[in-house]
N, C-alpha and C. Protein backbone atom coordinates (compact mmCIF):
# COMPACT_ATOMS: atom_id res chain seq x y z
N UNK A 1 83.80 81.18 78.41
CA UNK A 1 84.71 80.33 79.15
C UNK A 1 85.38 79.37 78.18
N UNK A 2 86.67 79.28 78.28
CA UNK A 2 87.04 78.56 77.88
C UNK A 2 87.88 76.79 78.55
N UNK A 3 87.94 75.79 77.66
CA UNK A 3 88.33 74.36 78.14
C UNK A 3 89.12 74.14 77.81
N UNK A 4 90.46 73.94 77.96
CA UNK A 4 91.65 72.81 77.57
C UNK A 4 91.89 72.03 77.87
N UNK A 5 92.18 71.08 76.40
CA UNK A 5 92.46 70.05 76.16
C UNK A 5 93.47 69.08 76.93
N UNK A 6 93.43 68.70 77.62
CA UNK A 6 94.71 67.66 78.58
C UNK A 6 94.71 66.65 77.04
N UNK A 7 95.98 66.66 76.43
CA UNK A 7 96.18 65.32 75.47
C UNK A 7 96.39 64.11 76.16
N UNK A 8 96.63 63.74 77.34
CA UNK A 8 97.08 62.05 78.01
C UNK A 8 95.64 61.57 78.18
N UNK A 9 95.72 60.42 78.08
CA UNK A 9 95.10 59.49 78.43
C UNK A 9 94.76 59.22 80.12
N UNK A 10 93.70 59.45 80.74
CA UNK A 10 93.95 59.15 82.32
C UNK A 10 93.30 57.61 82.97
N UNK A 11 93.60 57.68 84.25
CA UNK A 11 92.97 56.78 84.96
C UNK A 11 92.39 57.05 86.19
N UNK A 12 91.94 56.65 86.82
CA UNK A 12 91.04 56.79 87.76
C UNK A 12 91.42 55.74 89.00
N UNK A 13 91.68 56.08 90.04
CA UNK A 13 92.51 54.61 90.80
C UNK A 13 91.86 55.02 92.28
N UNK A 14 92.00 53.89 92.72
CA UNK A 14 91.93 53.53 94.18
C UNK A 14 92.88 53.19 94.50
N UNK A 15 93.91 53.79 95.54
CA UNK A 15 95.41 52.65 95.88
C UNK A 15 95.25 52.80 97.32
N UNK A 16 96.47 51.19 97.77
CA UNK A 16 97.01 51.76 98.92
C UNK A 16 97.51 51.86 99.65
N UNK A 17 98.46 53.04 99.19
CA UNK A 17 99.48 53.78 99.50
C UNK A 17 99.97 54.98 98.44
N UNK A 18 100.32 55.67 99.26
CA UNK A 18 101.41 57.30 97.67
C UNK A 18 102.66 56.57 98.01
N UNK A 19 102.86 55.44 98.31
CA UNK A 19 104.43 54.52 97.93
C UNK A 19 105.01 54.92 96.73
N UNK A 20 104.29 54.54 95.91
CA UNK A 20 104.42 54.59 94.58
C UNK A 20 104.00 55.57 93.60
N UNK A 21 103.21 56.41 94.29
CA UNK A 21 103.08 57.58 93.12
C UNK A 21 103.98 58.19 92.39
N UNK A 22 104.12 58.41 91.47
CA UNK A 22 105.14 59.07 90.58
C UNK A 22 104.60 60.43 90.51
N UNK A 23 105.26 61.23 91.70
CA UNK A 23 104.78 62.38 92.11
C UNK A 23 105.37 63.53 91.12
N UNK A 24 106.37 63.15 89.73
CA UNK A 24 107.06 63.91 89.21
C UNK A 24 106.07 63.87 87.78
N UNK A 25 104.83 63.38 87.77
CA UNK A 25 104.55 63.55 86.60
C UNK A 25 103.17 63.53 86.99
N UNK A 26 103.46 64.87 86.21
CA UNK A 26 102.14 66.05 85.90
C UNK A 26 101.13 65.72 84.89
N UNK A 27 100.19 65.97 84.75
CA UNK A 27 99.24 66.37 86.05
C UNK A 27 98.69 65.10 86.44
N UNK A 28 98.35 65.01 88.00
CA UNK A 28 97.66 63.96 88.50
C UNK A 28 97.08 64.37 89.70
N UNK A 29 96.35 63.71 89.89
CA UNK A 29 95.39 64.67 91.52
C UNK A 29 95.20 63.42 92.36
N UNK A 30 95.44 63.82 93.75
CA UNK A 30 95.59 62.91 94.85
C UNK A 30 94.71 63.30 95.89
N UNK A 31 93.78 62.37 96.15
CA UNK A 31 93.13 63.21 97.25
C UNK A 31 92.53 61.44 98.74
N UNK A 32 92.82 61.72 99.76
CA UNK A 32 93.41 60.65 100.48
C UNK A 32 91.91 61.55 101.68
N UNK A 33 90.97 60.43 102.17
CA UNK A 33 89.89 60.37 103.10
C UNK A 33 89.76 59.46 104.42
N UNK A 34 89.33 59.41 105.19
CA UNK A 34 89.29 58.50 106.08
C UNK A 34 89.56 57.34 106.11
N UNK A 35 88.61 56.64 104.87
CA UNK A 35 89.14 55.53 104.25
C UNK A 35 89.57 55.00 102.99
N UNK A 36 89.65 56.18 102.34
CA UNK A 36 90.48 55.71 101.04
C UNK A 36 91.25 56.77 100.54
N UNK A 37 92.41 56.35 99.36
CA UNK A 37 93.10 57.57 99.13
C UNK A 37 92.77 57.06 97.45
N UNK A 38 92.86 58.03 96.39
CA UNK A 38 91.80 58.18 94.99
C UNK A 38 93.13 58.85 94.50
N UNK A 39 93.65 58.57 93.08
CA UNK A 39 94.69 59.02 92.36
C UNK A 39 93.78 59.06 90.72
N UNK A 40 94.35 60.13 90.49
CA UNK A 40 93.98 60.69 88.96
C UNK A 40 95.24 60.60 88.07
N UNK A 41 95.83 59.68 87.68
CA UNK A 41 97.04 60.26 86.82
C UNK A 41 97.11 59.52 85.11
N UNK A 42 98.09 60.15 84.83
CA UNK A 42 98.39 59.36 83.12
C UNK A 42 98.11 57.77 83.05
N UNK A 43 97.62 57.47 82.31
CA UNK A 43 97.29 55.79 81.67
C UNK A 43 98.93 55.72 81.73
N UNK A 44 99.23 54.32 82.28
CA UNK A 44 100.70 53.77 82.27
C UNK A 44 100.72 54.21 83.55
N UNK A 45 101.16 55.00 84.36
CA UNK A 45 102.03 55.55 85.45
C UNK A 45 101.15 55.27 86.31
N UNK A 46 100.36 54.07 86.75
CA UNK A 46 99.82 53.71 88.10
C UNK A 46 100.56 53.18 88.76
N UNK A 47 100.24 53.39 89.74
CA UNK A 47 101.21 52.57 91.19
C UNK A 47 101.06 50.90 90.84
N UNK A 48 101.96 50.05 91.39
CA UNK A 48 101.75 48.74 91.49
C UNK A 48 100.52 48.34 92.42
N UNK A 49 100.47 49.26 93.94
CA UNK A 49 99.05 48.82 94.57
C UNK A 49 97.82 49.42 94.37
N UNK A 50 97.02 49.40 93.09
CA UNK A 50 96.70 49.70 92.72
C UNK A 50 95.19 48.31 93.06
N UNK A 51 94.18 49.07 94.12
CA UNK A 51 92.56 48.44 94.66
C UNK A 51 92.27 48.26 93.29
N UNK A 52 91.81 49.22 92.60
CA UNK A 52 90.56 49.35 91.82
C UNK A 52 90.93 50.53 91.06
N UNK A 53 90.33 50.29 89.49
CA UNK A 53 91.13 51.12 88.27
C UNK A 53 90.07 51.24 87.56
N UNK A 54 89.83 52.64 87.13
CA UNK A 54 89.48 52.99 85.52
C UNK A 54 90.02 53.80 84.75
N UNK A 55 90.38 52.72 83.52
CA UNK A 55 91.30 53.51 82.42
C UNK A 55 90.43 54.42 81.55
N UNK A 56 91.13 54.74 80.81
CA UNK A 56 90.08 55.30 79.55
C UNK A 56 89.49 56.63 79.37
N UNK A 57 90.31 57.56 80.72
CA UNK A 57 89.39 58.87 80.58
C UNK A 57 90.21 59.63 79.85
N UNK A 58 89.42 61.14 79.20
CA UNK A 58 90.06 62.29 78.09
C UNK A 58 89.92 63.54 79.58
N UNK A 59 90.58 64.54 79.66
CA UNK A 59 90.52 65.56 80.41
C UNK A 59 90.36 66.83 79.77
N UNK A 60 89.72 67.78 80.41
CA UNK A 60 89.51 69.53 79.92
C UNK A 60 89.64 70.26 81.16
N UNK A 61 90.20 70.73 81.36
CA UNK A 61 90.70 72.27 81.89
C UNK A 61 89.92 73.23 81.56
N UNK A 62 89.23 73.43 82.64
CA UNK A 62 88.95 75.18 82.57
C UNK A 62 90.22 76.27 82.97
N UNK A 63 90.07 76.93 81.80
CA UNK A 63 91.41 77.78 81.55
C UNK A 63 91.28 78.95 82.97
N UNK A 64 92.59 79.30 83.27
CA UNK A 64 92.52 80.68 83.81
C UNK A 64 92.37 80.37 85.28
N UNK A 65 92.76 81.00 86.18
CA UNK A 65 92.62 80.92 87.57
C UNK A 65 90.65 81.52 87.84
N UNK A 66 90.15 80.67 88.62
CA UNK A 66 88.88 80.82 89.25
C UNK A 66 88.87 81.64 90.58
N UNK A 67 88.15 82.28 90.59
CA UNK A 67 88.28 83.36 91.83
C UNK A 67 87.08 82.55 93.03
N UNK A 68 87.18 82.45 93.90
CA UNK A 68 86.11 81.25 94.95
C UNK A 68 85.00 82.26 94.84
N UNK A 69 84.62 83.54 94.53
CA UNK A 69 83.55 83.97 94.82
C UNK A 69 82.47 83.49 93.42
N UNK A 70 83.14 82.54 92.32
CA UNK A 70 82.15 83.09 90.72
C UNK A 70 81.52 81.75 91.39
N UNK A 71 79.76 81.21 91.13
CA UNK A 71 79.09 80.75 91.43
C UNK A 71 78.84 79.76 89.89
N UNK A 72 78.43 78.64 90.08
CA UNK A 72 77.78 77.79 89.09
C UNK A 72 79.00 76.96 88.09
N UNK A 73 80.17 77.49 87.81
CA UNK A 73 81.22 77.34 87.05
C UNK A 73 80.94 75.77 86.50
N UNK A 74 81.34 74.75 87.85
CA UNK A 74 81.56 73.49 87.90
C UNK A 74 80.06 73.20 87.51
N UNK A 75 78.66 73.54 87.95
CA UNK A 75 77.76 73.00 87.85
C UNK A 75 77.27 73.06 86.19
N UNK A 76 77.67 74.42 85.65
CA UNK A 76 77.13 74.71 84.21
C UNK A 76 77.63 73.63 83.34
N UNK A 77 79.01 73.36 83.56
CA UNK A 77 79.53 72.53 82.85
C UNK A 77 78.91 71.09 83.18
N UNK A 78 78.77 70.04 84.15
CA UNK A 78 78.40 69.57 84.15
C UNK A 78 76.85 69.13 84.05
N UNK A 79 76.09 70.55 84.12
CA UNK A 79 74.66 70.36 83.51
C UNK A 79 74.67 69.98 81.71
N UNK A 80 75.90 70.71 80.72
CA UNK A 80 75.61 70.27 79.93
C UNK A 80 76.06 69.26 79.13
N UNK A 81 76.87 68.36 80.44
CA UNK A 81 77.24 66.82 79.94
C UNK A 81 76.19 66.15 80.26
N UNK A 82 75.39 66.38 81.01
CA UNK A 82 74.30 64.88 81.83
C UNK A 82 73.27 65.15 80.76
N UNK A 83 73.19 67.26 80.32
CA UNK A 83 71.87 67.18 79.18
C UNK A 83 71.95 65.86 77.75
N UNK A 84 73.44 65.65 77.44
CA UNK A 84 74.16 64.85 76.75
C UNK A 84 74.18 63.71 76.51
N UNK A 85 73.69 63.39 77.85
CA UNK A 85 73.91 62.00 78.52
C UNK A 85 75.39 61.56 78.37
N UNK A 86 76.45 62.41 79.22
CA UNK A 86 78.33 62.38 79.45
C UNK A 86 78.35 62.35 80.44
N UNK A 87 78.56 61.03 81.17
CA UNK A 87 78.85 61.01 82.84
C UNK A 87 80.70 61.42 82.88
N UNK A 88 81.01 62.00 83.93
CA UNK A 88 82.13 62.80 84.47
C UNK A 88 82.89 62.62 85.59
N UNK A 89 83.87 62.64 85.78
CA UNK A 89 84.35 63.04 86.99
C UNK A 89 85.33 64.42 86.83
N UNK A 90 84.91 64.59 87.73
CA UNK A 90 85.42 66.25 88.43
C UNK A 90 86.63 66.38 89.39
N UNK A 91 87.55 67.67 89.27
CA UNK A 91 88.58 67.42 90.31
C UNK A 91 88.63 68.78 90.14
N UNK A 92 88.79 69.53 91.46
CA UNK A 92 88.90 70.86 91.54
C UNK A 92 90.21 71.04 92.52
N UNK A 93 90.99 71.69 91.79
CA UNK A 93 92.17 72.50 92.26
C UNK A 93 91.88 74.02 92.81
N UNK A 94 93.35 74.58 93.71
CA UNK A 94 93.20 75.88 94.33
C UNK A 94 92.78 76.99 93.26
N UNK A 95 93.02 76.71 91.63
CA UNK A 95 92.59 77.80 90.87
C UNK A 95 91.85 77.47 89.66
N UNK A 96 91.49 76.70 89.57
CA UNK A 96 90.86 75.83 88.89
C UNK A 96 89.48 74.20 88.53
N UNK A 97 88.91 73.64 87.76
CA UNK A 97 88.40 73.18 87.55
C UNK A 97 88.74 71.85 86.53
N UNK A 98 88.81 71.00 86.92
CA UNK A 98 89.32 69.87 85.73
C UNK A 98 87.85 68.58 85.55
N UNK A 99 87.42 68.31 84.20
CA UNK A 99 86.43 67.56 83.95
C UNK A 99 87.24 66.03 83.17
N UNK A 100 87.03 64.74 83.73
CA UNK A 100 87.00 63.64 82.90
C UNK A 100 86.17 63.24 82.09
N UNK A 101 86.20 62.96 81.13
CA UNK A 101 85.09 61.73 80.40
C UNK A 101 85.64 60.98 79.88
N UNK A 102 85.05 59.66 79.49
CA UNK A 102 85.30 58.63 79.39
C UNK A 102 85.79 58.74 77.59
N UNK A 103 86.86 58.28 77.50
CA UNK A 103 87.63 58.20 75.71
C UNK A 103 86.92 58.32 74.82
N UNK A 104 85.44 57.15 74.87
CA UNK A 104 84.44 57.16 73.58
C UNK A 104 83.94 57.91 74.14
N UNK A 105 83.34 58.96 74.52
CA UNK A 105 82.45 60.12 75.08
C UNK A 105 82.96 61.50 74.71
N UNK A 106 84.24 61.85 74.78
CA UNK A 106 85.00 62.61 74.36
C UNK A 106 84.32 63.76 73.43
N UNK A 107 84.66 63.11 72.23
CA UNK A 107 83.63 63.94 71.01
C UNK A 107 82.17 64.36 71.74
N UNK A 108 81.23 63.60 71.83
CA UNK A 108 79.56 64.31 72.21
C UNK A 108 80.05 65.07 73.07
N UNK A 109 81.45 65.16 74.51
CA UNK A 109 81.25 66.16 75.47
C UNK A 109 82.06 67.31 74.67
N UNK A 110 82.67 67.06 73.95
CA UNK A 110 83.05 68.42 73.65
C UNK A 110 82.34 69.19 72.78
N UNK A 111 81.84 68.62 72.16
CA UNK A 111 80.31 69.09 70.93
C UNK A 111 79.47 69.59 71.85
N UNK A 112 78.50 69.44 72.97
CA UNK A 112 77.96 69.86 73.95
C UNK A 112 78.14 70.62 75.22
N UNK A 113 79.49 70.96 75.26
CA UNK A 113 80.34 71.85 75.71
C UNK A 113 80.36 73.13 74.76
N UNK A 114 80.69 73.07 73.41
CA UNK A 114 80.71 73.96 72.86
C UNK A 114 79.15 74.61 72.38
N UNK A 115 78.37 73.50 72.51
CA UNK A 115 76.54 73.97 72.36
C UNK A 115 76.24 74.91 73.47
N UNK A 116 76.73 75.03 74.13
CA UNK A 116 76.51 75.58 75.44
C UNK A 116 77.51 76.74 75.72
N UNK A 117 78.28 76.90 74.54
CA UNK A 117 78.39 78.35 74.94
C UNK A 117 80.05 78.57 74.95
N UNK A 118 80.75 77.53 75.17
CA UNK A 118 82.33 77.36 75.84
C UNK A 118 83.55 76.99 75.00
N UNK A 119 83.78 77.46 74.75
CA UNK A 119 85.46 76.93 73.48
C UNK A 119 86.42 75.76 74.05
N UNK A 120 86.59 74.98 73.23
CA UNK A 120 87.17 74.14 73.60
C UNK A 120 88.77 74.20 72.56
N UNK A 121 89.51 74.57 73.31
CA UNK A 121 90.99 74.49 73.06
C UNK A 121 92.16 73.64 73.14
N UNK A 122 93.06 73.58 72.23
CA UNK A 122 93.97 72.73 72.09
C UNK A 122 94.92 72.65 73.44
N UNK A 123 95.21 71.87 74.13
CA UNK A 123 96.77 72.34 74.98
C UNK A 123 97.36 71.26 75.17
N UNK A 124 98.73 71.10 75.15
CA UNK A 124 99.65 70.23 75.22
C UNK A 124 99.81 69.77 76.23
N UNK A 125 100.12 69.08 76.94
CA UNK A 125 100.89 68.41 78.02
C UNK A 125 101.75 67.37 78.08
């Protein structure tokens, strides 16, 4: 399996409202619950109403469209950040898998990513 590299810088947000999302810039993940709505996007491009923020995360992509039947995908990977001690956040798309870690963490998760079996690749964004 392979991981790519997201080069931006992310954040982690609580807002509220998608008033302000800057829905034209990729990639960012939105996901809105009973009582809160949670935005993933580029460092810089947060909304003005912006609850509650964490800057500072690096992103990896699991490459390739995921078929819903393959089992463990999300869990393997994150078994061998916690073996690491690399806390994460996770965001799963219709074909895919996306992992955060935190900026200084970066290096040990990708070193322990690759201990475990998985290539970690360059990709632009």
């Amino acid at each position: 399996m392979t991981l790519e590299v997201l080069e931006k810088e992310f954040s982690v947000c609580r807002i509220a409202s998608v008033n302000e999302v800057d829905f034209n810039s990729a990639p960012y993940f939105l996901s809105r619950t009973d009582d809160e709505i949670s935005l993933v996007c580029e460092s810089g491009k947060e909304p003005k109403d912006v609850l509650a923020r964490e800057s500072g995360w690096r992103g990896l992509r699991v490459k390739g469209s995921l078929d819903f039947s393959l089992v463990g995908v999300l869990a393997g990977i994150t078994d061998s950040l916690a073996r690491a001690g690399v806390a994460l956040f996770a965001v799963s798309t219709y074909q895919t898998d996306y992992v955060f870690v935190k900026a200084g963490d970066f290096e040990k998760a990708c070193a322990a990513l690759e201990k475990s079996g998985r290539k970690i690749a360059e990709k632009k964004l």
